[in-house]
Protein backbone atom coordinates (compact mmCIF):
# COMPACT_ATOMS: atom_id res chain seq x y z
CA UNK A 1 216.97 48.89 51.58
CA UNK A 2 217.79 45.49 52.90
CA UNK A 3 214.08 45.08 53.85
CA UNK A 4 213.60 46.70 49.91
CA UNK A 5 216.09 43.36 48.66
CA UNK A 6 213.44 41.08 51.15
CA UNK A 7 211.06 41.90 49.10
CA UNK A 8 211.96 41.62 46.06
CA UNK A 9 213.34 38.10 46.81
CA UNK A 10 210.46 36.50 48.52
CA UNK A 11 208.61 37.92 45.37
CA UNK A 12 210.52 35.25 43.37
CA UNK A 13 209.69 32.65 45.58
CA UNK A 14 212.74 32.59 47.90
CA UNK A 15 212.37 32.23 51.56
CA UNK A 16 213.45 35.20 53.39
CA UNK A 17 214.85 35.41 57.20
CA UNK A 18 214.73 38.97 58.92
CA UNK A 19 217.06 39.11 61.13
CA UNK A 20 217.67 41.89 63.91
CA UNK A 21 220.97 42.14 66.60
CA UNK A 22 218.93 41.08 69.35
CA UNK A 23 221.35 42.27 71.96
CA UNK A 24 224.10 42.35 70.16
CA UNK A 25 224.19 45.59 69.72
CA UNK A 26 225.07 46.45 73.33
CA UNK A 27 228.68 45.55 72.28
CA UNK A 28 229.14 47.83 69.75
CA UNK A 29 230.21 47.57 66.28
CA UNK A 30 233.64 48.13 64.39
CA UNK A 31 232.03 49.61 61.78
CA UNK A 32 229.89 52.11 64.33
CA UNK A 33 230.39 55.11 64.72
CA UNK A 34 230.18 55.62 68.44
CA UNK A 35 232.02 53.21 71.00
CA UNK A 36 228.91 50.99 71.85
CA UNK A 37 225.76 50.41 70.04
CA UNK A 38 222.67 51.51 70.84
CA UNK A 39 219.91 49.05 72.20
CA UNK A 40 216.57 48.35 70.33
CA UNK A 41 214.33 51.23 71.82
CA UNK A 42 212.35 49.63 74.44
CA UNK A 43 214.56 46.49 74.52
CA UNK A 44 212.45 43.63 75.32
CA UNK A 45 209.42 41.63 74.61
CA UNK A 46 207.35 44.52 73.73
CA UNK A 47 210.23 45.73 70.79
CA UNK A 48 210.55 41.98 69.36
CA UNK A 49 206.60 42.15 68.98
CA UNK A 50 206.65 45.61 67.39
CA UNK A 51 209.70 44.69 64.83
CA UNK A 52 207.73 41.43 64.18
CA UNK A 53 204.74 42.93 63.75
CA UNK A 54 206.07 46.01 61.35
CA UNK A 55 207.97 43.13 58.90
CA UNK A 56 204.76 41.30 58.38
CA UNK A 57 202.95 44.33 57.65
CA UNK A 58 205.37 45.29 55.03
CA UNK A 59 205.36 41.75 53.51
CA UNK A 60 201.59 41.66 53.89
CA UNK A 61 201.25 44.95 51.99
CA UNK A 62 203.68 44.01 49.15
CA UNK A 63 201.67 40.85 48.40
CA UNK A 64 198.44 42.78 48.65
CA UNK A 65 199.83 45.90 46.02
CA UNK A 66 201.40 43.50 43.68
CA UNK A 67 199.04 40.69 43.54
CA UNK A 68 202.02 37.93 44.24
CA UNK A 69 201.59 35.32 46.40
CA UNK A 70 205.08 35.69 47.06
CA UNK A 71 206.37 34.06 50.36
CA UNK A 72 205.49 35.38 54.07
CA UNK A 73 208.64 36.29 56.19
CA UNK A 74 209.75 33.71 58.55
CA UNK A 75 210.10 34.75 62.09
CA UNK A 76 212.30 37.09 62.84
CA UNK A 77 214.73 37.67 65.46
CA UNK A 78 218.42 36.73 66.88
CA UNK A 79 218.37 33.08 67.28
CA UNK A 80 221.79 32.40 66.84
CA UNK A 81 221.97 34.26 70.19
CA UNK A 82 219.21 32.66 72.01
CA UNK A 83 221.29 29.20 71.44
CA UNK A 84 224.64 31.40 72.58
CA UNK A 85 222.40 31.80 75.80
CA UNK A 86 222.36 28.12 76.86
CA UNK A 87 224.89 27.10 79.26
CA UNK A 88 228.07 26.21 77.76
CA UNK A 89 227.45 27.94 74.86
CA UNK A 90 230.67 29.74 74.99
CA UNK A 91 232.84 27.07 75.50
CA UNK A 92 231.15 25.45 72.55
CA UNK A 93 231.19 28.18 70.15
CA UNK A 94 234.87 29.01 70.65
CA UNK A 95 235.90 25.03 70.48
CA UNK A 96 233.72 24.83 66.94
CA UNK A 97 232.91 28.55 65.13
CA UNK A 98 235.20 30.58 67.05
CA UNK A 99 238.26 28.08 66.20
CA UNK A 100 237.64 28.41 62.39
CA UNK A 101 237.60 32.15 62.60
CA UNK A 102 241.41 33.96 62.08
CA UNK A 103 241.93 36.75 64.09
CA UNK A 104 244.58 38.44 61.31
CA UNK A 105 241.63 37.91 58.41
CA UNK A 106 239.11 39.53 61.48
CA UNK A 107 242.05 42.39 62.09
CA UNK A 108 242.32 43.18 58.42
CA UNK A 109 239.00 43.94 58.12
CA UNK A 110 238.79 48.07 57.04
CA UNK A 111 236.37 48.23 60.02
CA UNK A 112 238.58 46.78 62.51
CA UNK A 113 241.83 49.04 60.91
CA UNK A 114 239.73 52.22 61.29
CA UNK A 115 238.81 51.24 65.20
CA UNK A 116 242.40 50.70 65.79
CA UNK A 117 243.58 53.60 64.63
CA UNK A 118 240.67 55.93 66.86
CA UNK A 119 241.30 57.36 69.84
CA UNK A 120 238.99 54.88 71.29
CA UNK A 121 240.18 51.99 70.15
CA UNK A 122 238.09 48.70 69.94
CA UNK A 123 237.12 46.66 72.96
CA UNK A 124 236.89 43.14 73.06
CA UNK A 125 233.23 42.85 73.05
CA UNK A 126 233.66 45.17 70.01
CA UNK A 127 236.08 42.90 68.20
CA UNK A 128 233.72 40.07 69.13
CA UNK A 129 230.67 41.37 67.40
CA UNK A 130 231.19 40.40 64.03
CA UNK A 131 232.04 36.64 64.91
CA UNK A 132 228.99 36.85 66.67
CA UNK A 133 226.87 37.76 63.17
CA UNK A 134 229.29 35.04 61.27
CA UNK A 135 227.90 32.38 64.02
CA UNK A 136 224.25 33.89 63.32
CA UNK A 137 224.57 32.87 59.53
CA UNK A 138 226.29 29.35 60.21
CA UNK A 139 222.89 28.93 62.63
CA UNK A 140 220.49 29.75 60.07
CA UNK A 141 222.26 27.74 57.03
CA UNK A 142 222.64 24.90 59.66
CA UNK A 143 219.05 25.08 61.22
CA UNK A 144 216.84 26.33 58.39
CA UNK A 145 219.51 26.11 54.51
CA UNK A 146 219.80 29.92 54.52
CA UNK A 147 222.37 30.36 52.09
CA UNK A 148 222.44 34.21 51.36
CA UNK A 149 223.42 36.74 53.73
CA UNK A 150 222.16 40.01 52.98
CA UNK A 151 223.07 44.00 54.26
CA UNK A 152 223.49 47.33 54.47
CA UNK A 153 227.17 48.32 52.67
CA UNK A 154 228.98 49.00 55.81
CA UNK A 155 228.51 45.33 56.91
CA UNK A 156 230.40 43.97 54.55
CA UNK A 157 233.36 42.91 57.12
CA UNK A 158 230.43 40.74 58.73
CA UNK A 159 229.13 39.40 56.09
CA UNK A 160 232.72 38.04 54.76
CA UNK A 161 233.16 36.32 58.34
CA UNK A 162 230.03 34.64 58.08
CA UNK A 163 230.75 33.41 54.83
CA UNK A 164 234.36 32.24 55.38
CA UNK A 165 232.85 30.63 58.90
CA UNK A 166 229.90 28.66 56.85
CA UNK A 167 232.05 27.89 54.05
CA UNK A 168 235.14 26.16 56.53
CA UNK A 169 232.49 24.09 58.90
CA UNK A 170 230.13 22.90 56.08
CA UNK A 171 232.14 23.12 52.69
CA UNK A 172 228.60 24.57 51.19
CA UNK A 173 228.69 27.52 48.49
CA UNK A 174 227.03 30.45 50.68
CA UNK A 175 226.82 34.28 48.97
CA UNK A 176 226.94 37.32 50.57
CA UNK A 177 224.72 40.54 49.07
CA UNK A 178 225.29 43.97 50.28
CA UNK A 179 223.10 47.42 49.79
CA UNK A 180 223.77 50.87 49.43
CA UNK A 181 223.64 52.92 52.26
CA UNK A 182 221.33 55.86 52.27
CA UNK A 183 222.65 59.18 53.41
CA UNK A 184 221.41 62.43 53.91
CA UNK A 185 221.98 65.47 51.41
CA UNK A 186 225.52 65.89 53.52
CA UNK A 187 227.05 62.28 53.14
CA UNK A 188 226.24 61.28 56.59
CA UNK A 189 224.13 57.73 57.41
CA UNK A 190 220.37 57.97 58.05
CA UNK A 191 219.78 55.84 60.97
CA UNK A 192 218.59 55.50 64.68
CA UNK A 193 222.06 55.40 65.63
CA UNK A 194 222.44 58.57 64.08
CA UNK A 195 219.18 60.13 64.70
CA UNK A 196 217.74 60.81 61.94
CA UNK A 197 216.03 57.49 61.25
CA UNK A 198 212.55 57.61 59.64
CA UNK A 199 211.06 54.42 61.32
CA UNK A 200 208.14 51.96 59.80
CA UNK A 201 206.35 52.02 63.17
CA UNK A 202 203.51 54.29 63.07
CA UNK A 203 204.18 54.95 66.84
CA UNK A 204 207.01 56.80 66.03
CA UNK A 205 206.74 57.79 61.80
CA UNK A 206 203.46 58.45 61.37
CA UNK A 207 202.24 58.01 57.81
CA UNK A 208 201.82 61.41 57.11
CA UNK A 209 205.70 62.17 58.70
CA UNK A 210 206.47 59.36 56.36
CA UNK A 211 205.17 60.97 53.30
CA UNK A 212 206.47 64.42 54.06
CA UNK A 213 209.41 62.95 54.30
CA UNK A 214 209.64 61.28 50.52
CA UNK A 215 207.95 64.14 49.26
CA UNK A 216 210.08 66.99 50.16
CA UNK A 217 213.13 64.80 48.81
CA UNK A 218 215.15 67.02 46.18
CA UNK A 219 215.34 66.55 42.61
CA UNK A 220 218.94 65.15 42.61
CA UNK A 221 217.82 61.72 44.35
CA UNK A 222 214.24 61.43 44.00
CA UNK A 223 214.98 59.40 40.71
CA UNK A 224 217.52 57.33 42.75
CA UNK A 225 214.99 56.50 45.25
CA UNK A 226 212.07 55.54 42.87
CA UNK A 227 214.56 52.89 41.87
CA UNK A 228 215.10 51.54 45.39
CA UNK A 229 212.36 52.12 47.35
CA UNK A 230 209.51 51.58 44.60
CA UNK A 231 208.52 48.36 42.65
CA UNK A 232 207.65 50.57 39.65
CA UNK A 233 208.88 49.75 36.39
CA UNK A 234 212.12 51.42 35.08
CA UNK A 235 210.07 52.59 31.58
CA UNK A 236 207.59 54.36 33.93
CA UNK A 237 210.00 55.78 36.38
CA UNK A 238 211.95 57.53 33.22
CA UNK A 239 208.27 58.67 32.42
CA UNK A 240 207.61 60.47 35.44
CA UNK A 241 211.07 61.85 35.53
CA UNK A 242 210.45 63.12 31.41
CA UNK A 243 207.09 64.58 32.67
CA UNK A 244 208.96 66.15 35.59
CA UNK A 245 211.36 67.81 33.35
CA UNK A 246 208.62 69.52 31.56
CA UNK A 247 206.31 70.33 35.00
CA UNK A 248 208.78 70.40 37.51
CA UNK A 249 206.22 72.40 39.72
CA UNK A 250 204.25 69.83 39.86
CA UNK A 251 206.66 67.70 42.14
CA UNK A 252 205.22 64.69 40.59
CA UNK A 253 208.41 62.56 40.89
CA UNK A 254 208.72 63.37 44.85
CA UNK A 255 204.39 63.08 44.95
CA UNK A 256 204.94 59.57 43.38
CA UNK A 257 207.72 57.90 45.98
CA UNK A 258 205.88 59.65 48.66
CA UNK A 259 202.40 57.77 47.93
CA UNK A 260 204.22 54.57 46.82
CA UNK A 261 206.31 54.42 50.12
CA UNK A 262 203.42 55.37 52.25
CA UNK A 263 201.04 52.99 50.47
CA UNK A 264 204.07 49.83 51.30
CA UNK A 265 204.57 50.86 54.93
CA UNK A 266 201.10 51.78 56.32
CA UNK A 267 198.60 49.74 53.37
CA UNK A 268 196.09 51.81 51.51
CA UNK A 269 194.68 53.55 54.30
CA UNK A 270 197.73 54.44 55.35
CA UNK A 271 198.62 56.95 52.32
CA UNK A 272 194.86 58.13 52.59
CA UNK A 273 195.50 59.23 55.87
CA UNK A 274 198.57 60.92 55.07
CA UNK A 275 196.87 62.58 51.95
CA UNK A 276 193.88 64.11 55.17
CA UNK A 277 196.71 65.10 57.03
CA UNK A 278 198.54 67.05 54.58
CA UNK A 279 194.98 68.95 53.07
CA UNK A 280 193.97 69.98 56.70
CA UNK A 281 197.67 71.35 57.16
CA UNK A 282 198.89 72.95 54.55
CA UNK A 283 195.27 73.62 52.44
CA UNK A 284 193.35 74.48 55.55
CA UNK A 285 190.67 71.99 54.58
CA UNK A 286 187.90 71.92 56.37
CA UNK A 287 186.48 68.89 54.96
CA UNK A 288 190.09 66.78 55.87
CA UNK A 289 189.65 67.94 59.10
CA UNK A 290 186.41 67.04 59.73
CA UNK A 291 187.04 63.38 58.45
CA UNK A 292 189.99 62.86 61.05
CA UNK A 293 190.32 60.32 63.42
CA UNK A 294 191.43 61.25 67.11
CA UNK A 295 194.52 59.19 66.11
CA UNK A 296 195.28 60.99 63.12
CA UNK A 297 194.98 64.66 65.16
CA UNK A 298 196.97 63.60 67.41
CA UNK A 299 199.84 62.06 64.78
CA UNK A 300 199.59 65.38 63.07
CA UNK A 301 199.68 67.53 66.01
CA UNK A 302 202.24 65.43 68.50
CA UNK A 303 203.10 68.61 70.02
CA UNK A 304 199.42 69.99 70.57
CA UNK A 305 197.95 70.34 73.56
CA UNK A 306 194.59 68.55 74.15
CA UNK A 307 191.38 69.84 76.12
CA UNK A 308 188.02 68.79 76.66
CA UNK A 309 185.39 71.49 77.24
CA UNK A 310 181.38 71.53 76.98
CA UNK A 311 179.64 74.45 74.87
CA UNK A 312 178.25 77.00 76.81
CA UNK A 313 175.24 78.88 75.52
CA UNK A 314 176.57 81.91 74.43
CA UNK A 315 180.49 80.95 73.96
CA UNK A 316 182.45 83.20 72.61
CA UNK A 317 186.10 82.92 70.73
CA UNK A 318 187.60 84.56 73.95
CA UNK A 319 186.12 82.41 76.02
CA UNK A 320 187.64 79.05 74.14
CA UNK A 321 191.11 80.86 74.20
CA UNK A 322 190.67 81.13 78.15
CA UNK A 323 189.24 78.02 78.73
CA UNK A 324 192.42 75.93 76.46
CA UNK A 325 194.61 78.51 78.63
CA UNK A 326 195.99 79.02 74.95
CA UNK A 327 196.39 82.90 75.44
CA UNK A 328 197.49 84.88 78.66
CA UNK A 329 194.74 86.52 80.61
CA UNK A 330 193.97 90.27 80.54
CA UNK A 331 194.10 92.54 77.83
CA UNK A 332 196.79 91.09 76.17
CA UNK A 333 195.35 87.70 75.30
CA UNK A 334 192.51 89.82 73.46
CA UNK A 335 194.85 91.31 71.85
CA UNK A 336 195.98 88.71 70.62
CA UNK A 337 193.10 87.61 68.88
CA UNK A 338 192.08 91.19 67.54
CA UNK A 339 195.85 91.30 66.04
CA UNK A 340 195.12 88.14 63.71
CA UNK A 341 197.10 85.93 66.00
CA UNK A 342 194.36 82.91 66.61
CA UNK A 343 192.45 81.21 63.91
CA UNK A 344 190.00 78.16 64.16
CA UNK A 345 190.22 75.20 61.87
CA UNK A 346 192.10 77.02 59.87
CA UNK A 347 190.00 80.14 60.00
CA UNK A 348 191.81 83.62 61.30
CA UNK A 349 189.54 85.22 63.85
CA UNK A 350 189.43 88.63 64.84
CA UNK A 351 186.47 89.14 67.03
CA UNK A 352 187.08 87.91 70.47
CA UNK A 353 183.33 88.16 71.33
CA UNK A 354 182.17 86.43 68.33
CA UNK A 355 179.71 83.47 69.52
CA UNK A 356 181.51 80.13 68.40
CA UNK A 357 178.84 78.44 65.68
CA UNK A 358 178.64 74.77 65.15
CA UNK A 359 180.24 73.65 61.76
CA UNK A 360 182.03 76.79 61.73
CA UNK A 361 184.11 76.98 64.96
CA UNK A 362 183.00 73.74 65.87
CA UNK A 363 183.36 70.72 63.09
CA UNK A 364 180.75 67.79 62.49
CA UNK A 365 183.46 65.12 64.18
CA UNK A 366 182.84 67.05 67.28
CA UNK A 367 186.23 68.81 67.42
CA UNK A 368 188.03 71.85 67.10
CA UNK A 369 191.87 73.13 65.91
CA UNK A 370 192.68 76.15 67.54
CA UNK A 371 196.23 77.80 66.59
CA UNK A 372 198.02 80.53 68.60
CA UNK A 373 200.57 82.07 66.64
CA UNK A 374 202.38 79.92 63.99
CA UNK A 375 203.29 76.73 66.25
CA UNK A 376 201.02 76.72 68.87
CA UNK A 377 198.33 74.35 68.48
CA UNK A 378 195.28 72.92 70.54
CA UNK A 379 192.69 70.28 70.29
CA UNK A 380 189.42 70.98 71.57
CA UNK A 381 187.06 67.73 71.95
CA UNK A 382 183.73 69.03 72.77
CA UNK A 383 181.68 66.94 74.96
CA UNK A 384 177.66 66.61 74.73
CA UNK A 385 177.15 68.77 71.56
């Protein structure tokens, strides 16, 4: 949602900051829910470039969709922290920021009172963390005139130390903006901390795990999240949800913030590939399967197991099931195929000795999806068809 409020802003022409913890997060938060943080996965160069390079995607996309110019992101990433770095940067901070900031206004914050009172308790480094995000703001008003501070709802403790810090060392009006949380169906926070974070990197969401995800959404917050996580008009959101009422078989409301999401994240190609991912899956289309990319099998299958093989003259069904070592050898692998428990793109087979037949068993891009039971699945690349 914060990324949603981005959006939205550098739509109207405002200049927009994103702005990670760099390694702050190694010292834990009050407001956390575990004693320390959790680093960015894969701290390091190659995480910066990936959060970089996910933002200006999403900002690239939103221009693209809506036709706004809009304004490009500036670079992101924690460089308040990178000046805290320099040597003497301590002594400095706590002769300038950290003398403006009152430990009983930090200690009164909800955040702070609910660490206290844990069995825990709060660290130092812990207490430190949110006049660590106040100095971040006073940077970036000093350095670049940010004068908004925007965040999820449980940062609200940080954000009012940033803007009591800004507000005592430069007497300038600075605002603070805070954003729902989202929570699961049980009231608990969807997140990486958590666990249950759906993530804008294909490398770990892929765009058809990201539309699944929107699209199974429930009928009690789909309309919510048309309104946060879509541009669409109000007057046409109440229109899907009045056609919804009438159709609700359809799942048009969950279909819509499932394309609309998709299409934002990954660009147009994005939702198409979702859209070949989910035919081939759960329509058993032939023709979505045959138009996947290697990447795309792979996405959909992360758990599949891949094999190369060349077409013998003469192959039969058995003889693919032995060669992916997909069923046990002896009588009960061909059992297993006789008992309706293998089927090829899609396909139940039978007949262990029927001869595989290209654009049957074998599609046009060259590959095959064999399935052992209900989970069990295997990509077959043939080589020199």
């Amino acid at each position: 949602l914060p990324v949603m409020a981005l959006l939205h802003s550098s739509a109207r022409a405002m200049t927009c900051w994103p702005w990670w913890a760099g390694p702050r997060p190694r010292l834990g938060t009050p407001a956390g829910g575990s004693a320390r943080g959790s680093r960015l996965p894969g701290a390091g160069a190659r995480a910066r470039g990936a959060l970089r390079a996910g933002l200006e995607r999403l900002f690239r996309n939103h221009r693209e969709l809506s036709g706004s110019p809009g304004r490009a992101a500036r670079p992101p990433g924690p460089a308040g922290q990178r000046a805290m770095a320099r040597p003497g940067a301590l002594l400095r901070f706590l002769g300038g920021a950290g003398g403006r900031l009152r430990m009983g206004t930090l200690l009164s914050r909800q955040s702070c009172q609910a660490r206290l009172r844990s069995a825990e308790g709060m660290s130092l480094a812990e207490f430190l963390y949110p006049a660590l995000q106040a100095y971040d703001f006073l940077h970036l008003h000093q350095h670049h005139g940010c004068r908004i501070q925007l965040g999820g709802h449980d940062q609200m403790g940080n954000i009012m130390s940033g803007y009591e810090l800004v507000t005592k060392m430069t007497g300038t009006d600075v605002f603070g903006i805070t954003v729902p949380l989202i929570t699961s169906t049980t009231g608990d926070k969807l997140g990486k901390t958590a666990g249950n974070a759906v993530w804008l990197n294909r490398d770990k969401t892929s765009p058809f795990e990201l539309y699944q995800f929107f699209v199974r959404q429930q009928d009690n917050v789909v309309e919510k999240y048309l309104k946060l996580f879509t541009f669409l008009p109000l007057e046409e959101i109440a229109h899907i949800m009045e056609m919804h009422a009438k159709e609700p078989e359809k799942w048009g409301p969950q279909k819509r913030l499932a394309a609309e999401v998709t299409k934002l994240v990954h660009g147009r190609e994005g939702l198409e590939s979702a859209k070949r991912c989910t035919k081939a899956l759960y329509y058993s289309s032939v023709e979505a399967l045959e138009d996947m990319s290697d990447q795309e099998l792979q996405e959909l299958f992360r758990q599949a197991t891949s094999a190369e093989l060349l077409l013998e003259p003469g192959m039969t069904v058995l003889d693919l099931c032995r060669k992916a070592n997909a069923i046990p050898e002896g009588p009960s692998g061909y059992r297993k195929i006789t008992d309706g428990g293998v089927s090829i793109n899609g396909n139940r087979v039978t007949n262990p000795e029927a001869v595989l037949i290209l654009g049957q068993h074998i599609l046009k891009n060259g590959v095959s999806l064999l399935r052992v039971g209900k989970k069990n699945y295997y990509i077959i690349k043939w080589l020199q068809l």
